[in-house]
Protein backbone atom coordinates (compact mmCIF):
# COMPACT_ATOMS: atom_id res chain seq x y z
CA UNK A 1 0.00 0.00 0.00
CA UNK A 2 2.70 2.26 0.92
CA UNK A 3 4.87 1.58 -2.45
CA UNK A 4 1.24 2.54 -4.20
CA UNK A 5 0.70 5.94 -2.24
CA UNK A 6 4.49 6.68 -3.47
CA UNK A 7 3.89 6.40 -6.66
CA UNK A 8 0.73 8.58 -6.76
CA UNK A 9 2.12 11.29 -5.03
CA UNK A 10 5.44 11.55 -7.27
CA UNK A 11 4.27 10.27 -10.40
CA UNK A 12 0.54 11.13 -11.00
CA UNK A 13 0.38 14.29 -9.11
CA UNK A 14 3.64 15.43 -10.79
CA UNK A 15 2.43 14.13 -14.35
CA UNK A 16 -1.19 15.92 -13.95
CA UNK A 17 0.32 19.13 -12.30
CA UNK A 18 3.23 19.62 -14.70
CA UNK A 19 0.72 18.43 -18.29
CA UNK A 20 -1.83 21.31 -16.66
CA UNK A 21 1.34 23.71 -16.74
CA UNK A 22 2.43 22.64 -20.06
CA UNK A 23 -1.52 22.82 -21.75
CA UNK A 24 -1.50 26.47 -20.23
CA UNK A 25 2.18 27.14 -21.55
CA UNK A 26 1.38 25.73 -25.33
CA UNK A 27 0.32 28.75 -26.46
CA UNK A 28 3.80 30.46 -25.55
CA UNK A 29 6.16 27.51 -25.60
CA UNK A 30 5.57 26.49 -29.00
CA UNK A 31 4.98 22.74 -29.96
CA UNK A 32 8.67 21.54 -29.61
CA UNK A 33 8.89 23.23 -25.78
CA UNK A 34 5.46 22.13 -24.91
CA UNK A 35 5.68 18.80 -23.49
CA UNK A 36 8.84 19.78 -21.53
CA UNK A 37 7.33 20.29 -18.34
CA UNK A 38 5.52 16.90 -19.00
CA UNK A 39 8.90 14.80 -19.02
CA UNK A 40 10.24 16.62 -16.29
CA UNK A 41 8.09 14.57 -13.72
CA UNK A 42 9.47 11.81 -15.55
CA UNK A 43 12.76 12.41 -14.67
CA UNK A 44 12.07 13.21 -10.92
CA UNK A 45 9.37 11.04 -10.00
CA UNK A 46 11.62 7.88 -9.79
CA UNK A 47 14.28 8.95 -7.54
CA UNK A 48 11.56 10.51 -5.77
CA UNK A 49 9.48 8.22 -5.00
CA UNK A 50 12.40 5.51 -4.65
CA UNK A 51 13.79 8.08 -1.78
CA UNK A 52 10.57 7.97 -0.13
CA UNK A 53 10.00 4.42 -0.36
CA UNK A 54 13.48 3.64 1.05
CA UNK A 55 12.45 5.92 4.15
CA UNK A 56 9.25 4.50 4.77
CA UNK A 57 11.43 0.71 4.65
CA UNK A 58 13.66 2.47 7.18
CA UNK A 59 11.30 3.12 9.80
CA UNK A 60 7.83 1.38 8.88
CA UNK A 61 6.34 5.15 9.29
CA UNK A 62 3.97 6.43 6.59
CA UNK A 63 4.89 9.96 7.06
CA UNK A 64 7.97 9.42 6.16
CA UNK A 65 6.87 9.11 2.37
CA UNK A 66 5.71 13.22 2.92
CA UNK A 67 9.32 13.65 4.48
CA UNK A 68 10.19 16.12 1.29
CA UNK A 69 13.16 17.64 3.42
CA UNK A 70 14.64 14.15 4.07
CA UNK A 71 13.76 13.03 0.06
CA UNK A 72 15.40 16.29 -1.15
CA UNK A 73 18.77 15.74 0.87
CA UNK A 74 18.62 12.23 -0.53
CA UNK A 75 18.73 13.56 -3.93
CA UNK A 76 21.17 16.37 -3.31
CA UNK A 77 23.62 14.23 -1.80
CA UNK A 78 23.35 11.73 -4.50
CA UNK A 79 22.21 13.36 -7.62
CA UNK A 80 25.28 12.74 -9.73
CA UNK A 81 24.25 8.94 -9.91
CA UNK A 82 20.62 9.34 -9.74
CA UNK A 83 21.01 11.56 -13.58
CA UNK A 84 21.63 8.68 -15.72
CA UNK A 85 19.25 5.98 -14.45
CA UNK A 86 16.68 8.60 -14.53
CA UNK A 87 17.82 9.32 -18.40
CA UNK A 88 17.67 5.30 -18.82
CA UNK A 89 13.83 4.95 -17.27
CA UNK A 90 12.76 8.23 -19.70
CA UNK A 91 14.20 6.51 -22.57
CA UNK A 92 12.61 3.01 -21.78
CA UNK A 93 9.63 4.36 -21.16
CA UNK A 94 10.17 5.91 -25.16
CA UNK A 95 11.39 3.14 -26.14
CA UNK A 96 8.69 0.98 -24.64
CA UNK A 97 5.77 2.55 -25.35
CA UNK A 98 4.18 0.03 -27.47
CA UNK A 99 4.14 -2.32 -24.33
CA UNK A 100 4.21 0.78 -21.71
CA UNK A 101 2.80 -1.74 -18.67
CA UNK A 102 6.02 -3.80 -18.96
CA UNK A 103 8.52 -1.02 -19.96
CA UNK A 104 7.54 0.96 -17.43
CA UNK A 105 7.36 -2.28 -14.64
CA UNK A 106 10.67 -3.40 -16.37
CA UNK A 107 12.56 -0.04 -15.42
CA UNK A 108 10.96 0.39 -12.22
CA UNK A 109 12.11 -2.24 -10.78
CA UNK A 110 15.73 -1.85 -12.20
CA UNK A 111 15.19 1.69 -11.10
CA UNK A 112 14.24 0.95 -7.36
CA UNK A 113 16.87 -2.12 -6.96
CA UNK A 114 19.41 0.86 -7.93
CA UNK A 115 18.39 3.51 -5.99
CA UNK A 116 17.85 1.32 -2.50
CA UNK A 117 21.39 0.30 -2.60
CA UNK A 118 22.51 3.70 -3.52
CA UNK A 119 20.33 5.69 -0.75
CA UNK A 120 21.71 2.93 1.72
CA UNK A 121 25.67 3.13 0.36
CA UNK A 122 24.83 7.03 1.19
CA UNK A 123 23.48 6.45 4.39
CA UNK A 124 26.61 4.33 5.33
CA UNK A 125 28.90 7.16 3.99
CA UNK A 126 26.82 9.81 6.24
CA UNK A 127 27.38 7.92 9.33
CA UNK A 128 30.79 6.89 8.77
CA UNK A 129 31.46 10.66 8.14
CA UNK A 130 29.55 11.62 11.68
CA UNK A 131 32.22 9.39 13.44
């Protein structure tokens, strides 16, 4: 239930709030600019909701998945390896999109194997560092 209440928050609202942006913006972004905003939830809802996921794991506490101050450290202090799997999942989900269900469950899963071990290799880094 928890892994479902992620992904609503960081990819549905994201995708609905950013497509409402980009349908008000077509008239001034042209049509090569317009769906911009639309693949930029793309690109942040997995890391996103993988961050919030791996704090809910943590400490078996919904609230954790509305943590935003604890997601966004997560991604600041890792966002150098969080670009290109993010780049990957975008282009699957291109790539895919004649069989979006399993593209999109096929790179999720890669995705959140990834990003557990990296938020927890960062974790490990952040304590050593506090000793």
């Amino acid at each position: 239930v928890a892994a479902l209440i992620g992904w609503i928050l960081y990819y549905l609202l994201g995708i609905i709030l950013f497509g409402l942006l980009s349908s008000f913006l077509q008239g001034w972004l042209g049509a090569f600019f317009r769906l911009f905003p639309v693949g930029l939830p793309l690109l942040l809802a997995p890391p996103c909701s993988a961050a919030a996921l791996y704090l809910y794991q943590s400490r078996n506490n919904p609230q954790d998945l509305l943590r935003l101050d604890a997601i966004l450290r997560m991604l600041l202090a890792g966002w150098k390896s969080l670009v290109f799997p993010s780049l990957f999942f975008v282009g699957l989900m291109i790539v895919g999109s004649p069989l979006y269900g399993f593209a999109f469950f096929l790179g999720f899963s890669i995705l959140l194997a990834y990003f557990t071990i990296l938020f927890g290799l960062l974790e490990k880094q952040r304590d050593a560092s506090m000793d």
